[in-house]
N, C-alpha and C. Protein backbone atom coordinates (compact mmCIF):
# COMPACT_ATOMS: atom_id res chain seq x y z
N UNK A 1 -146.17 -18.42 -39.29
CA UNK A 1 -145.23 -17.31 -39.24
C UNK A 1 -144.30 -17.33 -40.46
N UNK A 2 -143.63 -15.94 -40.50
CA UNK A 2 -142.72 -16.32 -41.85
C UNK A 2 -141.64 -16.25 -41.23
N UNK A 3 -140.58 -16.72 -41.95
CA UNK A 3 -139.05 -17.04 -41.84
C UNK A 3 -138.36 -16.23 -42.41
N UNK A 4 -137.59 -15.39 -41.55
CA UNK A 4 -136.72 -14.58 -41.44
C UNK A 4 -135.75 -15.14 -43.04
N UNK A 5 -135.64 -14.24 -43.68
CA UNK A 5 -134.53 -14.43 -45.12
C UNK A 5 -133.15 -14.43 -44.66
N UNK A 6 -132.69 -15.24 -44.80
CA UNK A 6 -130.93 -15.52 -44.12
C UNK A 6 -130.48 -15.86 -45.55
N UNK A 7 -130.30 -15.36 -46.97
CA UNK A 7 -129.56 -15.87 -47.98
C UNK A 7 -128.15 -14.37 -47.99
N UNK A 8 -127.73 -14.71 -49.26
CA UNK A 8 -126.89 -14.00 -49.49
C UNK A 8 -127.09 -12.55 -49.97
N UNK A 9 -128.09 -11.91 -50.23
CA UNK A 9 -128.66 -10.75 -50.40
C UNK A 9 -129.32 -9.97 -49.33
N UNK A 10 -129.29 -10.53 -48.42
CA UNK A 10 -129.87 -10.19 -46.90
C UNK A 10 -129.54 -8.52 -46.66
N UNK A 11 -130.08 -7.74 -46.27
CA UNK A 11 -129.96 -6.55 -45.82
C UNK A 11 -129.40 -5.64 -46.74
N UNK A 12 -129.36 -5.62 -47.88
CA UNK A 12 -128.52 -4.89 -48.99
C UNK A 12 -129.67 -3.89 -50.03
N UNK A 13 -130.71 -3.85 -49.73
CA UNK A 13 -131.83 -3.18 -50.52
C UNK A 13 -131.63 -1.63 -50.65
N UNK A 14 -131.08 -1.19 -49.48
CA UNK A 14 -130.46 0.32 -49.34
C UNK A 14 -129.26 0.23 -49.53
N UNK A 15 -128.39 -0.87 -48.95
CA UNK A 15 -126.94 -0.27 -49.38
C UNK A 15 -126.46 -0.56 -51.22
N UNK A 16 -127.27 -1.06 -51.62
CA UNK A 16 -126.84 -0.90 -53.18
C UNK A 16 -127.85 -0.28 -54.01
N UNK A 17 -128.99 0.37 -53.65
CA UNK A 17 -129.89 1.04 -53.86
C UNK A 17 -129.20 2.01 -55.70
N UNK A 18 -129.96 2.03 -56.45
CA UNK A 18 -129.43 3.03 -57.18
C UNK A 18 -130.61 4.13 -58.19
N UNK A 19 -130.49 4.60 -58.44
CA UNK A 19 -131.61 6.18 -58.45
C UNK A 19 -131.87 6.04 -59.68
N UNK A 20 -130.72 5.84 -60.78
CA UNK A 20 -130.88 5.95 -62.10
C UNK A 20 -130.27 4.72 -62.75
N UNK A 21 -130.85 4.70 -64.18
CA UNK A 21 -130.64 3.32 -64.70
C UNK A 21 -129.39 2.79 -65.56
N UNK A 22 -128.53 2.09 -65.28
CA UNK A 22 -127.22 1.13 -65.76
C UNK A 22 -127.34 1.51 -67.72
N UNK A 23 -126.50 2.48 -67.79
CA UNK A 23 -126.23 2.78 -69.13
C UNK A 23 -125.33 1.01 -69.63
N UNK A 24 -125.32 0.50 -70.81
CA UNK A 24 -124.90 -0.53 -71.56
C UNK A 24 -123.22 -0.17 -71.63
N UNK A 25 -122.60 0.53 -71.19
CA UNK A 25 -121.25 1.01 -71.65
C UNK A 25 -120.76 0.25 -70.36
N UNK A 26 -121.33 0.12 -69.29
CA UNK A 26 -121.14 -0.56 -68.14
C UNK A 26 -121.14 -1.69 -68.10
N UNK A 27 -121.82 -2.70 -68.67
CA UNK A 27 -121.61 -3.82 -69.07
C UNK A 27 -120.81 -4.62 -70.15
N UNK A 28 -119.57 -3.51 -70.76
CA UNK A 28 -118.70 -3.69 -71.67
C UNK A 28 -117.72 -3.17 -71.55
N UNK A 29 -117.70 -2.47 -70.27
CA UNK A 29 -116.21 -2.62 -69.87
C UNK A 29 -115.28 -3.23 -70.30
N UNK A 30 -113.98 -2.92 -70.49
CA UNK A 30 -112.63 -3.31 -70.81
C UNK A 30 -111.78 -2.92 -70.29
N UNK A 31 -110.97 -4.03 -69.23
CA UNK A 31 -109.66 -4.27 -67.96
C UNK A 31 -108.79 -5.06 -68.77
N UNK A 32 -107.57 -4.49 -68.72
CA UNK A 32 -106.23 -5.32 -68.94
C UNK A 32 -105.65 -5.59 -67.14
N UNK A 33 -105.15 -6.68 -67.47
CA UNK A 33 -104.27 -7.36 -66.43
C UNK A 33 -103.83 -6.32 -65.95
N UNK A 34 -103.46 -6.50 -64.76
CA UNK A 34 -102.45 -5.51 -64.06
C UNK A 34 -103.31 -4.24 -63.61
N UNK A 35 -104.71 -3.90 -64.37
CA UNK A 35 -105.19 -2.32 -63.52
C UNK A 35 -105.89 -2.59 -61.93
N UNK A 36 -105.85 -1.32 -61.68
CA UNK A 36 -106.11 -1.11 -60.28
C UNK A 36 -107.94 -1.04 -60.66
N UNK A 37 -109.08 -1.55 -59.87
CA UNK A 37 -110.17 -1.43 -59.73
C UNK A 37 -110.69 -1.08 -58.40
N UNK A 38 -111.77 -0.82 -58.48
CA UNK A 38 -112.50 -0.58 -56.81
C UNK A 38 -113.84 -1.24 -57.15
N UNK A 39 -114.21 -2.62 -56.24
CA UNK A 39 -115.24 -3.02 -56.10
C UNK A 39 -116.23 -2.06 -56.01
N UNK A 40 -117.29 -1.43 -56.77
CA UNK A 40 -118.45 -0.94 -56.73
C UNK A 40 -120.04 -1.60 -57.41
N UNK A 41 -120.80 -2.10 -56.03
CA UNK A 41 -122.03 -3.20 -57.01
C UNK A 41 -122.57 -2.63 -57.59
N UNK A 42 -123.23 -2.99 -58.51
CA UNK A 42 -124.30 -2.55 -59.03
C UNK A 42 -125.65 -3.53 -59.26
N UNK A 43 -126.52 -2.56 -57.76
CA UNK A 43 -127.81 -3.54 -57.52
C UNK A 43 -128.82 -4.10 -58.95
N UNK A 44 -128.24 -3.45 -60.23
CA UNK A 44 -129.20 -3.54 -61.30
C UNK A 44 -129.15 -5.02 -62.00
N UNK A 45 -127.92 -5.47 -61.70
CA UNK A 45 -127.15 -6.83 -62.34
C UNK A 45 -126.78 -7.97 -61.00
N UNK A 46 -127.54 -8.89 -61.07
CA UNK A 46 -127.22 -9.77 -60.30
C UNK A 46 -126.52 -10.96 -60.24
N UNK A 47 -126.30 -10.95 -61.81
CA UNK A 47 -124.94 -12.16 -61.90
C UNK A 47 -123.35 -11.35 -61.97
N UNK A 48 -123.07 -12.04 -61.43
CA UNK A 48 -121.44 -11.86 -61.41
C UNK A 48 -120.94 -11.01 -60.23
N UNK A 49 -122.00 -10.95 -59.50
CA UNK A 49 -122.04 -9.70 -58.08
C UNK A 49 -121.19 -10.61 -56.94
N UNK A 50 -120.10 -9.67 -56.62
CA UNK A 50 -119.24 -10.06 -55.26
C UNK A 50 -120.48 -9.85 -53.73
N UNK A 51 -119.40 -10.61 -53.22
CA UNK A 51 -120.34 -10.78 -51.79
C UNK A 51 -120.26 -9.06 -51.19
N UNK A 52 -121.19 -8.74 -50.39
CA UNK A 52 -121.43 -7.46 -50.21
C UNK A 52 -120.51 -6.96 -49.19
N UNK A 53 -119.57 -7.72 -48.24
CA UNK A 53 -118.93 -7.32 -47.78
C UNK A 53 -117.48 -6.63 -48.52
N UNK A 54 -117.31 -6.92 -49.53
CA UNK A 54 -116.19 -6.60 -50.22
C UNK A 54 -116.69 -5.43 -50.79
N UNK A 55 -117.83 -4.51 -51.02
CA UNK A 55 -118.27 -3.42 -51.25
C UNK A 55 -117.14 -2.34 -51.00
N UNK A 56 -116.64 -2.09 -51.86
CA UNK A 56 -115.50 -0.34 -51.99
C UNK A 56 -114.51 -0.94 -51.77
N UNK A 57 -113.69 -1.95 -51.45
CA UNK A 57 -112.02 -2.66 -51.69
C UNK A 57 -111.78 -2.65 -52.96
N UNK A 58 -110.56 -2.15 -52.90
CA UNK A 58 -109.55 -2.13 -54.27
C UNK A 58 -109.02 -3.16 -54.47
N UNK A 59 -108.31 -3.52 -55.28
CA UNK A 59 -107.36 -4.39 -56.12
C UNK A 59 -107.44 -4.54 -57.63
N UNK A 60 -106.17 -5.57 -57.48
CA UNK A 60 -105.63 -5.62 -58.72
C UNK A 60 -106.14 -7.12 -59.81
N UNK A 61 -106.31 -6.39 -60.90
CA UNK A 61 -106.91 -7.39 -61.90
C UNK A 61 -106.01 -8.39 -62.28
N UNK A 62 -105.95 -9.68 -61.67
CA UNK A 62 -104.94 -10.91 -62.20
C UNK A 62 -105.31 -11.44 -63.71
N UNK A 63 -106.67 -11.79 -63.45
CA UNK A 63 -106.96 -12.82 -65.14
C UNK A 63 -108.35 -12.50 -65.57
N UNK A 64 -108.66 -12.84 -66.48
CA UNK A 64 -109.75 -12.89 -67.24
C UNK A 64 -110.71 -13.90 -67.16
N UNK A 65 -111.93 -14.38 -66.67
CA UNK A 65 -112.38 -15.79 -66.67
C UNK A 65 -113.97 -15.63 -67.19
N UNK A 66 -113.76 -15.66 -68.62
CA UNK A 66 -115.07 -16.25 -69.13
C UNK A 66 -115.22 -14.70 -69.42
N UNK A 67 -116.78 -14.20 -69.29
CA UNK A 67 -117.15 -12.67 -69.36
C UNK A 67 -116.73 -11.62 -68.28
N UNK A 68 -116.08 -12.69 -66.96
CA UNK A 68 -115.76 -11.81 -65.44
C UNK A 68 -114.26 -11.74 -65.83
N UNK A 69 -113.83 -11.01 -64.12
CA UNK A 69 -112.52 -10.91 -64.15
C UNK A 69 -111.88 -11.51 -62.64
N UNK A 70 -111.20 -11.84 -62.06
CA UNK A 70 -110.56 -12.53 -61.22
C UNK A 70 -109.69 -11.33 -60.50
N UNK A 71 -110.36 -10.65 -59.28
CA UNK A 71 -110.07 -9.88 -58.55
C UNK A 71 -109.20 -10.21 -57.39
N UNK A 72 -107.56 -9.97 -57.30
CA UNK A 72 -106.66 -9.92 -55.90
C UNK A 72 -106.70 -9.35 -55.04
N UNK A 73 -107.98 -8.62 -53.58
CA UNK A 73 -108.10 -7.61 -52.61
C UNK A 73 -107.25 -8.15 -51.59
N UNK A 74 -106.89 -7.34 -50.16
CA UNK A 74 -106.21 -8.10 -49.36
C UNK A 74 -107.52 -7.76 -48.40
N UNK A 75 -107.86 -8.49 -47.64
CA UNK A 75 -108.88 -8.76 -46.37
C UNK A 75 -108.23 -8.86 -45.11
N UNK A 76 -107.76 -7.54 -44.57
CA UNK A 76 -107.33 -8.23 -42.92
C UNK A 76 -105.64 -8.20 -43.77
N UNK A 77 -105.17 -9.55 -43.18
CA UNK A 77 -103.93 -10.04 -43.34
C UNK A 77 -103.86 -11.00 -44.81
N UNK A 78 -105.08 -11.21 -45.22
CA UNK A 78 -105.48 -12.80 -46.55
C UNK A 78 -105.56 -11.47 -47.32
N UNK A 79 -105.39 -12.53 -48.03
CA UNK A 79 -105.54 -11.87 -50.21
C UNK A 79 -106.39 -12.98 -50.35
N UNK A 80 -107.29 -12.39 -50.91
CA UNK A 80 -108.18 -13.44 -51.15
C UNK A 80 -108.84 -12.90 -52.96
N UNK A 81 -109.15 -13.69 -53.64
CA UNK A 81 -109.83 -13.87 -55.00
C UNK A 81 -110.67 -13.56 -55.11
N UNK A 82 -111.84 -12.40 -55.95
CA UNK A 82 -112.87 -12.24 -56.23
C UNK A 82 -113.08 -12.49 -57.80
N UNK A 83 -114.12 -13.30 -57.84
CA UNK A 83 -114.68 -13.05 -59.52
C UNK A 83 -115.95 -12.04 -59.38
N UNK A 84 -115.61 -10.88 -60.26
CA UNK A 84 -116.69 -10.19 -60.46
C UNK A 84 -117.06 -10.30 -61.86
N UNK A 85 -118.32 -9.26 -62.40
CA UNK A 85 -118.50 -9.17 -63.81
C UNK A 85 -117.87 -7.41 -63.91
N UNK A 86 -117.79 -7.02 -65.29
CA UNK A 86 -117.53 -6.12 -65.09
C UNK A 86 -118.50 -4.39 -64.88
N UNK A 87 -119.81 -4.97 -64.80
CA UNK A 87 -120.51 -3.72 -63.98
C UNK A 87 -119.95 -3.60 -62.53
N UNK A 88 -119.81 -4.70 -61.89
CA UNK A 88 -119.51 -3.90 -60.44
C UNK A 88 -118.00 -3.51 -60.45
N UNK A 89 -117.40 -2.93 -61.45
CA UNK A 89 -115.69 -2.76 -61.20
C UNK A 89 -115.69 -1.43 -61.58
N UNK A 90 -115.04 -0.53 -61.02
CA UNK A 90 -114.46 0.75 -61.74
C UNK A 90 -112.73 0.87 -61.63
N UNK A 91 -112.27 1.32 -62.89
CA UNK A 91 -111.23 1.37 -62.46
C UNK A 91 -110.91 2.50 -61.59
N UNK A 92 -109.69 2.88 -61.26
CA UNK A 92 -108.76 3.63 -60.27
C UNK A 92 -108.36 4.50 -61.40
């Protein structure tokens, strides 16, 4: 028998589905500290991709780390840290 896929990409084939192909202007994005973003993935790029539950939460850009950026959302009652890259970010 086969074994059910339990990783971190699990069930996401439709919800990040995308029609047309990731223009390069997207992957060179430029965020200064302090802007407002909205988590949006993009199924085309698989490094630097937030966990899929954070899909469409806003926040604010704290720091810079490496080629990503260090995302402040609040979850519930927690603020919690995301590193994304910058295809899955749009700003506000």
């Amino acid at each position: 028998m086969v074994v059910k896929s339990r990783g971190p990409r699990k069930r996401t084939r439709e919800k990040f589905r995308r029609s047309t192909r990731t223009p390069i202007n997207e992957f060179l994005k430029k965020f200064e500290i302090g802007d407002k973003v909205v988590i949006d993935i993009n199924s085309s790029s698989i490094s630097g991709m937030p966990f899929r539950r954070f899909q469409g939460l806003s926040g604010k850009i704290i720091k810079r780390r490496g080629k990503a950026f260090l995302v402040q959302i609040k979850d519930g009652r927690k603020i919690k840290e995301i590193i994304a890259n910058p295809e899955h970010l749009k700003k506000i």
